[in-house]
C-alpha atoms as a PDB file:
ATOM      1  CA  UNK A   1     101.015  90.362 115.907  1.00  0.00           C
ATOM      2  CA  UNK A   2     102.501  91.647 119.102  1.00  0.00           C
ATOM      3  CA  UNK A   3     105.720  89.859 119.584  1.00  0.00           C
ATOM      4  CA  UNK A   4     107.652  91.289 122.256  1.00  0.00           C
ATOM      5  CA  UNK A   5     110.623  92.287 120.102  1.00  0.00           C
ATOM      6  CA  UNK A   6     110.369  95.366 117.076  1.00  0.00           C
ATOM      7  CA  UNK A   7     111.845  93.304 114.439  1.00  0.00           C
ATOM      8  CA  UNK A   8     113.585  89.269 115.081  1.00  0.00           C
ATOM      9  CA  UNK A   9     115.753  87.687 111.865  1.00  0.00           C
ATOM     10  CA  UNK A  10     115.254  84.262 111.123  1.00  0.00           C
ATOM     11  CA  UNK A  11     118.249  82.269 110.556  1.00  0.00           C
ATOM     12  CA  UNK A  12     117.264  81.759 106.919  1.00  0.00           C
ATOM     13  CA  UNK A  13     119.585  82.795 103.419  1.00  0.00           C
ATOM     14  CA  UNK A  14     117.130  82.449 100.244  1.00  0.00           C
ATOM     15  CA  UNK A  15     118.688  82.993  96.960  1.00  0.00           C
ATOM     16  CA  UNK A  16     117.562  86.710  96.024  1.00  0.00           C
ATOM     17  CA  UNK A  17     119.134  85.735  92.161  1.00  0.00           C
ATOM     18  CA  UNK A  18     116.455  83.038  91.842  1.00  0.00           C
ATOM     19  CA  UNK A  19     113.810  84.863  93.496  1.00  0.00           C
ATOM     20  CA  UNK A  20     114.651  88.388  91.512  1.00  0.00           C
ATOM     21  CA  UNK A  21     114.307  86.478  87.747  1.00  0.00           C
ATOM     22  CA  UNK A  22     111.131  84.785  88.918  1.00  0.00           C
ATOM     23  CA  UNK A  23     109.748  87.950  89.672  1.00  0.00           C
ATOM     24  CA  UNK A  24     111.235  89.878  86.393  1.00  0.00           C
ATOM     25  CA  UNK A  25     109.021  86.924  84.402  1.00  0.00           C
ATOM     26  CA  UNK A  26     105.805  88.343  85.717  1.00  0.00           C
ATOM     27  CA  UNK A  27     103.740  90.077  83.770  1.00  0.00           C
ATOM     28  CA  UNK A  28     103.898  93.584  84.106  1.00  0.00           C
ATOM     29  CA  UNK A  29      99.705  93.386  84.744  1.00  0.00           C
ATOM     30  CA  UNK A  30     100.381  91.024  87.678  1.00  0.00           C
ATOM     31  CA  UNK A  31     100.780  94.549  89.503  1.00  0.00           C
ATOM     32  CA  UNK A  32      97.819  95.493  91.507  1.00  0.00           C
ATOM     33  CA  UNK A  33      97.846  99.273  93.146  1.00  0.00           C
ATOM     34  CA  UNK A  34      98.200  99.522  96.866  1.00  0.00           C
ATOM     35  CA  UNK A  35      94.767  98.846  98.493  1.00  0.00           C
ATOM     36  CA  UNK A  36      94.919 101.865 100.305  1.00  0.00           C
ATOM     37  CA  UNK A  37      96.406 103.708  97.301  1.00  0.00           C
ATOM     38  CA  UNK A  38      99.490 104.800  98.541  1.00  0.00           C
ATOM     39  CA  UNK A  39     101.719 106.101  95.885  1.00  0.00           C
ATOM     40  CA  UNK A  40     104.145 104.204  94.888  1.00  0.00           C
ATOM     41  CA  UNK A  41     103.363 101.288  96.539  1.00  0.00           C
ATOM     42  CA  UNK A  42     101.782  97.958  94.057  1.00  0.00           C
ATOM     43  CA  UNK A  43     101.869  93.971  94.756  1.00  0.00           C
ATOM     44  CA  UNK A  44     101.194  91.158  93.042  1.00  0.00           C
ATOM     45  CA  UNK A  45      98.953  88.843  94.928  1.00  0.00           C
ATOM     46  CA  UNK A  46     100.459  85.421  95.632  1.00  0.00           C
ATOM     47  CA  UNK A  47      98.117  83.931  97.691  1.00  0.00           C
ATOM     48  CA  UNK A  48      94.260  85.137  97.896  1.00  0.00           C
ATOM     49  CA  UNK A  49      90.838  83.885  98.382  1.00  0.00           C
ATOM     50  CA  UNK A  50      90.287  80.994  95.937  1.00  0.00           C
ATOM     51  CA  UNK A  51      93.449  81.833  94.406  1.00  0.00           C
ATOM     52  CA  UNK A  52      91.587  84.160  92.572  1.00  0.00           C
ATOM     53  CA  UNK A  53      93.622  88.111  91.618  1.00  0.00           C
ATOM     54  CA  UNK A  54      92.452  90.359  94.087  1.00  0.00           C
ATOM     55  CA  UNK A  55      93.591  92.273  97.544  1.00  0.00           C
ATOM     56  CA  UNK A  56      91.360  90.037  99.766  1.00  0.00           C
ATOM     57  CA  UNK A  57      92.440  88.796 102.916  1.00  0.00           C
ATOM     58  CA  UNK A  58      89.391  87.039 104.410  1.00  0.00           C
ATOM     59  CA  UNK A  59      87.658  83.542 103.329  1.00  0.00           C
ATOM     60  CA  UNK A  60      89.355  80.062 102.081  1.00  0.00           C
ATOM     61  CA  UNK A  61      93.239  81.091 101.003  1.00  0.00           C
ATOM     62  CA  UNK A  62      94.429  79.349  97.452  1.00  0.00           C
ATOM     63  CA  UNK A  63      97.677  79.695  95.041  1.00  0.00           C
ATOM     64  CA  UNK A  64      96.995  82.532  92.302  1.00  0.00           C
ATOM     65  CA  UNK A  65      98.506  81.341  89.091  1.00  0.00           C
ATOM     66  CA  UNK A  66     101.384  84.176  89.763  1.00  0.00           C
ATOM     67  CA  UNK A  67     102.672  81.925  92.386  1.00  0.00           C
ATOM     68  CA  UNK A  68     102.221  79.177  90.552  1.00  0.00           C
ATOM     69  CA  UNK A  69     105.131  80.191  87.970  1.00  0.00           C
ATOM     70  CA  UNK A  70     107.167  80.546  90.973  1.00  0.00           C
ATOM     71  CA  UNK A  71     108.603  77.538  91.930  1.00  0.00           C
ATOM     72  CA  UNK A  72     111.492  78.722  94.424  1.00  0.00           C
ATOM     73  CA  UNK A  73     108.603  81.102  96.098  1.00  0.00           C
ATOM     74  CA  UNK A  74     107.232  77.651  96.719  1.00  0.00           C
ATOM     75  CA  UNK A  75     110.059  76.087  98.173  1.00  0.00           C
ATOM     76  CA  UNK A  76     110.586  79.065 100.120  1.00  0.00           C
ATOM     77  CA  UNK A  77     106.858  78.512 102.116  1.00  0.00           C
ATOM     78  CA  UNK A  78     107.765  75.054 102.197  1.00  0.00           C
ATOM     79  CA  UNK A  79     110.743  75.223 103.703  1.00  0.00           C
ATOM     80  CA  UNK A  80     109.324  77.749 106.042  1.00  0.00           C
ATOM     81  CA  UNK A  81     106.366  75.144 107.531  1.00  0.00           C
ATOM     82  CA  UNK A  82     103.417  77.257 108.294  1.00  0.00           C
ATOM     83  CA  UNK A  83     100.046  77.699 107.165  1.00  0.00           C
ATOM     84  CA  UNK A  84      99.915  80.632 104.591  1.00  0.00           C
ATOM     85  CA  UNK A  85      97.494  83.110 104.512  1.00  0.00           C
ATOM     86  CA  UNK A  86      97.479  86.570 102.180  1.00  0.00           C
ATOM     87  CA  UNK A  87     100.840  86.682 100.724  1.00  0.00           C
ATOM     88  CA  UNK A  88     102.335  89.079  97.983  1.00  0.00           C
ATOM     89  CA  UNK A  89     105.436  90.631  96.247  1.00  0.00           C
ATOM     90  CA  UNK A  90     105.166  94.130  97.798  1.00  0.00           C
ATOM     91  CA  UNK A  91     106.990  97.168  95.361  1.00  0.00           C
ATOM     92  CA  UNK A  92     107.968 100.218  96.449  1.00  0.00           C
ATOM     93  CA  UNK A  93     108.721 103.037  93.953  1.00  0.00           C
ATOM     94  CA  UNK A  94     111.861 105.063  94.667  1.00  0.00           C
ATOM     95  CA  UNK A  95     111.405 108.043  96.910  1.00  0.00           C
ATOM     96  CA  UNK A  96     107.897 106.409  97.795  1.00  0.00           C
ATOM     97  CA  UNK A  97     106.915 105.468 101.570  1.00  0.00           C
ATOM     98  CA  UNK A  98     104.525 103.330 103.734  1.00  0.00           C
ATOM     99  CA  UNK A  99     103.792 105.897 106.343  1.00  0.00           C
ATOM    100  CA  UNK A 100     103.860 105.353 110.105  1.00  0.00           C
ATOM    101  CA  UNK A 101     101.435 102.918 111.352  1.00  0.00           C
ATOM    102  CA  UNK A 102     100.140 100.570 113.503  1.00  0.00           C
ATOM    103  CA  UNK A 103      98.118  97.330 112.927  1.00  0.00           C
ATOM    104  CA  UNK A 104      95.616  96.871 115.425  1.00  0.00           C
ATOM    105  CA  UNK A 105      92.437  94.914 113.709  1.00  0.00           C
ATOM    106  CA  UNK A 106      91.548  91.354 113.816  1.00  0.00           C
ATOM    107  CA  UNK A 107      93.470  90.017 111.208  1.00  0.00           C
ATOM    108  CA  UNK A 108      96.559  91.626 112.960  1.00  0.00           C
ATOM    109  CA  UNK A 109      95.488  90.101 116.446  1.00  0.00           C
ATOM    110  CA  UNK A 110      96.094  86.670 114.640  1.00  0.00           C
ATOM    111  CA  UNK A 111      98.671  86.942 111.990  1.00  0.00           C
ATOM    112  CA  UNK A 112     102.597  87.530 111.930  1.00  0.00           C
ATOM    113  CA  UNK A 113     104.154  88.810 108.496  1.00  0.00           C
ATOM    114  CA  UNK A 114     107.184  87.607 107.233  1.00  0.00           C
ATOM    115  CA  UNK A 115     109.738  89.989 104.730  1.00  0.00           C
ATOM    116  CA  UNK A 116     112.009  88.586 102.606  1.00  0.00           C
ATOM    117  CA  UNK A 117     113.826  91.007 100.121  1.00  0.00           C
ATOM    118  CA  UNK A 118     114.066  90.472  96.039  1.00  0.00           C
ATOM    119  CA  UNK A 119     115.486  93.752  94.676  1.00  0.00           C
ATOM    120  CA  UNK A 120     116.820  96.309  97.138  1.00  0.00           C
ATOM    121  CA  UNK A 121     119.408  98.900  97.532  1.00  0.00           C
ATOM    122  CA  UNK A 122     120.833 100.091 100.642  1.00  0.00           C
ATOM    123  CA  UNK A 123     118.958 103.539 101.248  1.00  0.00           C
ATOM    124  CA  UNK A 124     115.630 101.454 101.598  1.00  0.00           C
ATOM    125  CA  UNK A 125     115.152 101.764 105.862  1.00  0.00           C
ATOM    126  CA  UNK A 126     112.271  99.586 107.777  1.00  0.00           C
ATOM    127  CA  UNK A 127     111.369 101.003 110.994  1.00  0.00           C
ATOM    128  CA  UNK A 128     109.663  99.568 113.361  1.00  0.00           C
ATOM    129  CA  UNK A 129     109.041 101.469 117.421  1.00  0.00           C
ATOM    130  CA  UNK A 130     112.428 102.488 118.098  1.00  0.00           C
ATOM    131  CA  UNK A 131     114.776 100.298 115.992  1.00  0.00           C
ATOM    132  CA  UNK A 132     115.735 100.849 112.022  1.00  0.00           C
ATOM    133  CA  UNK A 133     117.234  97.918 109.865  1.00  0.00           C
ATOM    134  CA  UNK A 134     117.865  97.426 105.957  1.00  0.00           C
ATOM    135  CA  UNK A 135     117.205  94.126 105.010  1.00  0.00           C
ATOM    136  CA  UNK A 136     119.394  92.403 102.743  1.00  0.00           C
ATOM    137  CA  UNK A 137     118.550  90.509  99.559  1.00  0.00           C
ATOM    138  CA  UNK A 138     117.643  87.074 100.642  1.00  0.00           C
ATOM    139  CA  UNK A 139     117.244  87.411 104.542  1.00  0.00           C
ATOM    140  CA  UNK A 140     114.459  86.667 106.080  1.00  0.00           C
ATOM    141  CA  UNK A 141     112.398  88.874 109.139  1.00  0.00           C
ATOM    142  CA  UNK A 142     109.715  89.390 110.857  1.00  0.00           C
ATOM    143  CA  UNK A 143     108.241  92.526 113.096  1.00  0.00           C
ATOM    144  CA  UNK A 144     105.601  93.487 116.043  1.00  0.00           C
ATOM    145  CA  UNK A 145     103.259  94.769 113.951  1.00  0.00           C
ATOM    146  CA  UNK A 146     101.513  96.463 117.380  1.00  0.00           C
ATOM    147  CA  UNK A 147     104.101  98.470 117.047  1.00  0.00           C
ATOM    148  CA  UNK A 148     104.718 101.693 115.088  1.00  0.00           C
ATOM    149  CA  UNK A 149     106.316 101.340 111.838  1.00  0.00           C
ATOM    150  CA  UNK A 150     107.242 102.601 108.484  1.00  0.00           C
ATOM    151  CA  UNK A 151     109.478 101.414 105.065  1.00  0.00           C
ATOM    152  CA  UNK A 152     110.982 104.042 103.040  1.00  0.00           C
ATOM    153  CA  UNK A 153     112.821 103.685 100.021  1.00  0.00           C
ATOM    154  CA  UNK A 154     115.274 106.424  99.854  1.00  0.00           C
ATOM    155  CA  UNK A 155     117.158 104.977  96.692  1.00  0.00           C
ATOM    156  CA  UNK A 156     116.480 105.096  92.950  1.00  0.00           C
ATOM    157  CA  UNK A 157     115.180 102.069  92.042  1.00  0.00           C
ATOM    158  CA  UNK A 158     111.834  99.520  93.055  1.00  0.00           C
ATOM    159  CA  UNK A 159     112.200  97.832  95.685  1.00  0.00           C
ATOM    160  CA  UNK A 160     110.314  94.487  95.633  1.00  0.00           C
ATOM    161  CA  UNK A 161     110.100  92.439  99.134  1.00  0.00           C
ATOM    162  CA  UNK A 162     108.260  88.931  99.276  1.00  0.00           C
ATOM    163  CA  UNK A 163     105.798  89.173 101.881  1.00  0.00           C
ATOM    164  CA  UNK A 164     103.977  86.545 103.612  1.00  0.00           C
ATOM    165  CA  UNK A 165     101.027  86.514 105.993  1.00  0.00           C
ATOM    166  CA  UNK A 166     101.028  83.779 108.366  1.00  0.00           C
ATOM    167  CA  UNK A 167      99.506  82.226 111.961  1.00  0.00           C
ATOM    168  CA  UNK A 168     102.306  80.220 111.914  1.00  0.00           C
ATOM    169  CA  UNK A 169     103.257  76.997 112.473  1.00  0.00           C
ATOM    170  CA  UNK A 170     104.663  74.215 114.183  1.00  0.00           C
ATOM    171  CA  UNK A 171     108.278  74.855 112.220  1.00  0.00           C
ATOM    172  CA  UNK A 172     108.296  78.665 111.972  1.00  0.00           C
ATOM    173  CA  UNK A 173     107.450  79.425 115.625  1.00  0.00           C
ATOM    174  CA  UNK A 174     110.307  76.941 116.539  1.00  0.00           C
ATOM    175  CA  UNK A 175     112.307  78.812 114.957  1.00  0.00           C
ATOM    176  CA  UNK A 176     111.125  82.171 116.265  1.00  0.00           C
ATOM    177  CA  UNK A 177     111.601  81.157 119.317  1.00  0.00           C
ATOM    178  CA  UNK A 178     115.036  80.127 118.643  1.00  0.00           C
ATOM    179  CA  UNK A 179     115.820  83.709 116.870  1.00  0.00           C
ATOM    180  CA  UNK A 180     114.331  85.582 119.659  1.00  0.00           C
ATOM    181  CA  UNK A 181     116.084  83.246 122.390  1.00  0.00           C
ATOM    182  CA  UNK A 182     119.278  83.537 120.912  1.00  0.00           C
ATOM    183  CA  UNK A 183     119.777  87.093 118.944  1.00  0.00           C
ATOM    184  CA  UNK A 184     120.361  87.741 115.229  1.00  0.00           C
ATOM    185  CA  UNK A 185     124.067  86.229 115.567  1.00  0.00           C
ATOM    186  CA  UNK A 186     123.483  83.758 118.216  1.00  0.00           C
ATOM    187  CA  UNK A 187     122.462  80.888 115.601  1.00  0.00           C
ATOM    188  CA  UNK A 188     123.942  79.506 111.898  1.00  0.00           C
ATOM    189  CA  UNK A 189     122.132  80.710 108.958  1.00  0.00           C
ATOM    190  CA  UNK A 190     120.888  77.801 106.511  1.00  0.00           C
ATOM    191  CA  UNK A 191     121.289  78.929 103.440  1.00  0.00           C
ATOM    192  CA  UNK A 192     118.290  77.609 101.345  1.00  0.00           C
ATOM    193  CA  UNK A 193     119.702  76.700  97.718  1.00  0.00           C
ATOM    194  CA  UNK A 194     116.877  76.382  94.976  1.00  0.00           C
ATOM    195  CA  UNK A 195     115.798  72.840  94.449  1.00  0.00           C
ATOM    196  CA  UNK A 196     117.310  71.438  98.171  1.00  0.00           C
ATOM    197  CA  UNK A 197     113.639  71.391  99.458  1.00  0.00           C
ATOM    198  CA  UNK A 198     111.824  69.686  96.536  1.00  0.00           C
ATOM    199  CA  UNK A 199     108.143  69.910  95.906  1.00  0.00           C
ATOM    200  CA  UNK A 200     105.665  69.487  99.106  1.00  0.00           C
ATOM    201  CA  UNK A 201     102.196  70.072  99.842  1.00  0.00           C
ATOM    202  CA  UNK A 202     101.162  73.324 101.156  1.00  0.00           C
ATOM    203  CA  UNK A 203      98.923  74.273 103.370  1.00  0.00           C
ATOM    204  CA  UNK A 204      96.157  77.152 103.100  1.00  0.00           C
ATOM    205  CA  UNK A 205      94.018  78.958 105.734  1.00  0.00           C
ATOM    206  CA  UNK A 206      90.563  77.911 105.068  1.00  0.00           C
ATOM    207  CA  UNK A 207      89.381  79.555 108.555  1.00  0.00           C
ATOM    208  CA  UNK A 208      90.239  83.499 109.318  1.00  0.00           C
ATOM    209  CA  UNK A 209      87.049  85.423 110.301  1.00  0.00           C
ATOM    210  CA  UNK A 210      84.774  84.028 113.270  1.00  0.00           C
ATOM    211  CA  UNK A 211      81.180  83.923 111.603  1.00  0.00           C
ATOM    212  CA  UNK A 212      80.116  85.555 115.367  1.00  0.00           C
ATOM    213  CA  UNK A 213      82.577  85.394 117.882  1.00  0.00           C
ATOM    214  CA  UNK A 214      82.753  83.244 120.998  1.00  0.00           C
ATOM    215  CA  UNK A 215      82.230  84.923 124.260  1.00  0.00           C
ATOM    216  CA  UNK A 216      85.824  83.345 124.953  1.00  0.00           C
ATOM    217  CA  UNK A 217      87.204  85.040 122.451  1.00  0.00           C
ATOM    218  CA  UNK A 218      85.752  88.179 123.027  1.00  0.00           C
ATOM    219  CA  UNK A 219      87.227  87.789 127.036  1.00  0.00           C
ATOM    220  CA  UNK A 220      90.682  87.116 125.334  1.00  0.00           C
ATOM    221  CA  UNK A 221      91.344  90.071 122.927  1.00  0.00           C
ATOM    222  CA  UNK A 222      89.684  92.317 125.528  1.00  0.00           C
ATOM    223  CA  UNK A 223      91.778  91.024 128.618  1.00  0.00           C
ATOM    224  CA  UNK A 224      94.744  91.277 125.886  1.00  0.00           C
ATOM    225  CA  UNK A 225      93.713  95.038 125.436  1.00  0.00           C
ATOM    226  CA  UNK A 226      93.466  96.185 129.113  1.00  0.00           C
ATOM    227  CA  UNK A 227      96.691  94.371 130.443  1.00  0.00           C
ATOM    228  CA  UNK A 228      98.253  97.263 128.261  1.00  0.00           C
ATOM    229  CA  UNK A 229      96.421  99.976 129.674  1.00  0.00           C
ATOM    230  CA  UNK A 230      97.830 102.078 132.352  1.00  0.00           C
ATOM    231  CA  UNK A 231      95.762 101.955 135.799  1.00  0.00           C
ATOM    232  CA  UNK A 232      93.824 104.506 136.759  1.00  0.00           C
ATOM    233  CA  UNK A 233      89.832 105.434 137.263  1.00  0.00           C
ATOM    234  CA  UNK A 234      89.078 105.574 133.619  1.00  0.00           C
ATOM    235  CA  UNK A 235      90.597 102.560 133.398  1.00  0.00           C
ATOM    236  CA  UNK A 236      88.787 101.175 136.154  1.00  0.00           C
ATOM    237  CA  UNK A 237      85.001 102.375 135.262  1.00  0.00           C
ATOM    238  CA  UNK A 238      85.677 100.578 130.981  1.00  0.00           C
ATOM    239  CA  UNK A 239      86.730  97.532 132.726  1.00  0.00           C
ATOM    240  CA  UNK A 240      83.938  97.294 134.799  1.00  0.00           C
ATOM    241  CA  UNK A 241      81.491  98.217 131.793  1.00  0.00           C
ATOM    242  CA  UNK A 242      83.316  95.600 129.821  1.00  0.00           C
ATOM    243  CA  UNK A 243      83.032  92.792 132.213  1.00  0.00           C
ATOM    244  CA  UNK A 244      79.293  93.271 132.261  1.00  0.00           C
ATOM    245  CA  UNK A 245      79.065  92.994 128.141  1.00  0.00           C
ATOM    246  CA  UNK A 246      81.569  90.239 128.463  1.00  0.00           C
ATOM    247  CA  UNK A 247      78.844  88.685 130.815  1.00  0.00           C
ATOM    248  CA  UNK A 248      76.015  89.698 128.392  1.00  0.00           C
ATOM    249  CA  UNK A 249      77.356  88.373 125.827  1.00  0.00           C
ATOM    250  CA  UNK A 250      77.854  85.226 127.109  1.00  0.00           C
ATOM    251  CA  UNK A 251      73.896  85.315 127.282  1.00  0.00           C
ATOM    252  CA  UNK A 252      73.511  85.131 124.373  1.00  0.00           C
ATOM    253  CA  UNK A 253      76.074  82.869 122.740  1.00  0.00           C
ATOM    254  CA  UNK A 254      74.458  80.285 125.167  1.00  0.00           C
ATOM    255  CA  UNK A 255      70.955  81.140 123.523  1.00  0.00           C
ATOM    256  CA  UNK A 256      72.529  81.824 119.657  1.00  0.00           C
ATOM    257  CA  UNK A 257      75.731  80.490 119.582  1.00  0.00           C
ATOM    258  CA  UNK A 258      76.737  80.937 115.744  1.00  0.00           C
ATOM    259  CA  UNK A 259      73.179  81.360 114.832  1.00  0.00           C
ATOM    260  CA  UNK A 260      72.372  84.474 112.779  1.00  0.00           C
ATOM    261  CA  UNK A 261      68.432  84.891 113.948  1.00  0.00           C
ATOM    262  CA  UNK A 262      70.984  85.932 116.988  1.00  0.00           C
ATOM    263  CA  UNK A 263      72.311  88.881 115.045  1.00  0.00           C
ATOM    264  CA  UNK A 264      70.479  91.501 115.441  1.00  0.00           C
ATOM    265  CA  UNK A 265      70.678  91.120 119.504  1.00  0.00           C
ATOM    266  CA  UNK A 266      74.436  90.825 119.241  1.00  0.00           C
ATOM    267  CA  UNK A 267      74.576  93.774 117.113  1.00  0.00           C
ATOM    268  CA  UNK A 268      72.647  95.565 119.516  1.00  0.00           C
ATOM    269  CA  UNK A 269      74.740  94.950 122.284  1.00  0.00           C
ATOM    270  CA  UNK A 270      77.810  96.369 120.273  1.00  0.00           C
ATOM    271  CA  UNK A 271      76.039  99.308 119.286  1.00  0.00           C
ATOM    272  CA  UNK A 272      75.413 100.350 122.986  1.00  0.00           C
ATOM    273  CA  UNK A 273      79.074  98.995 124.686  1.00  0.00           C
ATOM    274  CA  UNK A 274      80.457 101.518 122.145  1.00  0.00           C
ATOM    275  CA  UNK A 275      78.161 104.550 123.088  1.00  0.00           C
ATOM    276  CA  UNK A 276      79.201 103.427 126.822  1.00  0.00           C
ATOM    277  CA  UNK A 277      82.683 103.497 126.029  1.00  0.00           C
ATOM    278  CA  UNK A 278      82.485 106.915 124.051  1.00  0.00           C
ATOM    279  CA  UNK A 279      80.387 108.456 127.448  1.00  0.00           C
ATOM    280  CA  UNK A 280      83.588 106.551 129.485  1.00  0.00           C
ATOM    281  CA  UNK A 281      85.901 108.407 127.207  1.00  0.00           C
ATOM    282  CA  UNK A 282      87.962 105.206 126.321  1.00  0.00           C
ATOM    283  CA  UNK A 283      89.184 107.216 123.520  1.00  0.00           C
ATOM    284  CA  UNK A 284      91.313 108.757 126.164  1.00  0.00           C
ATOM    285  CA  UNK A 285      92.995 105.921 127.436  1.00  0.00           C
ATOM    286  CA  UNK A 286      95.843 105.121 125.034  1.00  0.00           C
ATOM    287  CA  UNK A 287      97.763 101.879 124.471  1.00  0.00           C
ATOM    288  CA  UNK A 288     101.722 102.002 124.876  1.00  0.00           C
ATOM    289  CA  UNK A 289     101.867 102.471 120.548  1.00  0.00           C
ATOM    290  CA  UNK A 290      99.756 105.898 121.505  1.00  0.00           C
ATOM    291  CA  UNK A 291      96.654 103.819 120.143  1.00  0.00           C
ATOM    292  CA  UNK A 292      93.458 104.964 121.860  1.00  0.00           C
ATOM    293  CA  UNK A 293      91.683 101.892 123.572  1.00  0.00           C
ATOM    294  CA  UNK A 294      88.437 102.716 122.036  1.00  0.00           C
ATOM    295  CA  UNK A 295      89.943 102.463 118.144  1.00  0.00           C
ATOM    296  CA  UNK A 296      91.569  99.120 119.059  1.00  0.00           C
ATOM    297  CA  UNK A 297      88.418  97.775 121.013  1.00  0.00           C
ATOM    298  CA  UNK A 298      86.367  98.807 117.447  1.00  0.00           C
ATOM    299  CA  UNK A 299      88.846  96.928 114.852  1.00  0.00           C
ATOM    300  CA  UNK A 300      89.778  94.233 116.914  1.00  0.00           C
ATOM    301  CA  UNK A 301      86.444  93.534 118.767  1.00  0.00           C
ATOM    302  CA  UNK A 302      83.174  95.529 117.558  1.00  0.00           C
ATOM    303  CA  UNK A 303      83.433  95.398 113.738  1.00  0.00           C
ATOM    304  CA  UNK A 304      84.270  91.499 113.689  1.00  0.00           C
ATOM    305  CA  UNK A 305      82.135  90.057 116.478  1.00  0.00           C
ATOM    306  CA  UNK A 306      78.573  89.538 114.661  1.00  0.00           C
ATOM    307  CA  UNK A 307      79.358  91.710 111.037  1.00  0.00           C
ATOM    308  CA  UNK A 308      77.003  92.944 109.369  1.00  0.00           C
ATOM    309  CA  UNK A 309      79.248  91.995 106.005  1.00  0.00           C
ATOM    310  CA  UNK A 310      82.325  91.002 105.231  1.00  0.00           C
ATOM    311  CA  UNK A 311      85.272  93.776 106.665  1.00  0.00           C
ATOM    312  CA  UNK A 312      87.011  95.357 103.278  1.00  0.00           C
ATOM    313  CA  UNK A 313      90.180  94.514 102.561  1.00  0.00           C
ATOM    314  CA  UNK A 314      92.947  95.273 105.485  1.00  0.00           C
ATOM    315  CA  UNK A 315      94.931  98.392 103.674  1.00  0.00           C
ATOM    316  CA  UNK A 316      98.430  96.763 104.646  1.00  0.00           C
END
């Protein structure tokens, strides 16, 4: 999620003792490889579709039973007061990398992810646009995930971060507002002992993926995508062949709505606003992380709008 600042520190101290035996009692086949196979990289799934083991980040979110021998993990989302969505413990091998990137899909649009080291050593460096931190055992971030960014763990030993997918809520954007408002040393950190918060309910997404998307939506993540774009003619000539499928698509979500005999209409439409923008040479225009409008138009817009199936897996 685009944030307005590379990486903000919530005033939050977890015990990394507590959560670093928790995680040593795991089975050593709670460790799934990286989605996107990146050596070195492995996570066991903490929160999933149905609670069931498995890299999925779309469709009604449960507790796997690995997060269910966790009880301080718990606390920790508890204390936190969102709604969770995908959440993991994230390893990285020594020496090993997650390369330069930038999140621009759907799911990216919507959620922020939260970092909270386990097992660390001091040569492990997160980078995100211009700014490098290491985060300590027990502290808590956040980063602009529109942004480019890396991890690299430059020591000799795993590094295991708890890491939590999130839209938020009430309580955590409170206090991300309070973070960004006041700096990383402009607030006390509460130090969040194991058992102070207690048991509490949790909640779950149980709605992540539009089944088509609203032509309201559609206005907002492309109006969200062109405010970034420089001005210019090319900019100019895809705005104007935007507006009109903006228009066109309203249409037909006033004749289909959610309806999928409306399908094959919608995905017509796609189909030929993304031949017009190839012609326009959106690809050209590129969005202040170097993204080219046309890619973030695609995984943002185009391949969630009316799918055809279910997107895979996001590789993060």
């Amino acid at each position: 999620m685009k944030l307005g600042l590379p990486l903000v520190k919530l005033p939050r101290q977890y015990c990394s003792e507590t959560l670093a035996k928790e995680v040593a009692a795991l089975p050593q086949s709670a460790w799934l490889p990286h989605p996107g196979r990146i050596p070195g990289n492995d996570a066991v799934p903490l929160i999933t579709p149905a609670g069931q083991v498995s890299n999925g980040f779309a469709g009604p979110m449960a507790p796997t039973d690995a997060l269910r021998a966790c009880p301080y993990i718990m606390e920790i989302l508890a204390d936190l007061g969102a709604v969770w969505g995908r959440s993991r413990l994230m390893g990285l091998a020594p020496g090993a990398v997650v390369p330069e990137h930038v999140d621009v899909g759907y799911y990216w649009r919507t959620h922020i992810r939260i970092h909270i080291p386990v097992v660390t050593n001091p040569e492990v460096a997160f980078s995100c646009d211009k700014e490098t931190v290491h985060m300590a055992p027990g502290e808590c971030w956040l980063f602009d995930s529109f942004c480019l960014h890396n991890v690299r763990n430059g020591g000799d030993a795993k590094r295991v971060h708890l890491v939590l997918d999130t839209v938020g809520g009430e309580k955590l954007w409170a206090m991300i507002a309070d973070a960004k408002r006041l700096g990383r040393d402009g607030q006390p950190v509460v130090t969040v002992a194991p058992g102070s918060v207690g048991a509490a309910p949790l909640a779950y997404e149980q709605v992540n993926l539009p089944a088509i998307m609203s032509v309201w939506e559609i206005r907002c993540h492309v109006d969200f995508l062109l405010q970034q774009c420089a001005p210019g003619p090319a900019r100019d000539a895809v705005t104007a062949r935007l507006e009109q499928f903006a228009n066109a698509w309203g249409a037909l979500w006033a004749q289909y709505g959610t309806d999928t005999a409306g399908l094959p209409a919608y995905r017509q439409m796609i189909d030929q606003i993304q031949r017009d923008l190839q012609r326009l040479e959106a690809q050209r225009i590129l969005l202040p992380n170097a993204v080219p409008l046309d890619r973030a138009l695609a995984e943002l817009v185009f391949l969630v709008a009316a799918p055809n199936a279910m997107p895979a897996a996001a590789a993060a």
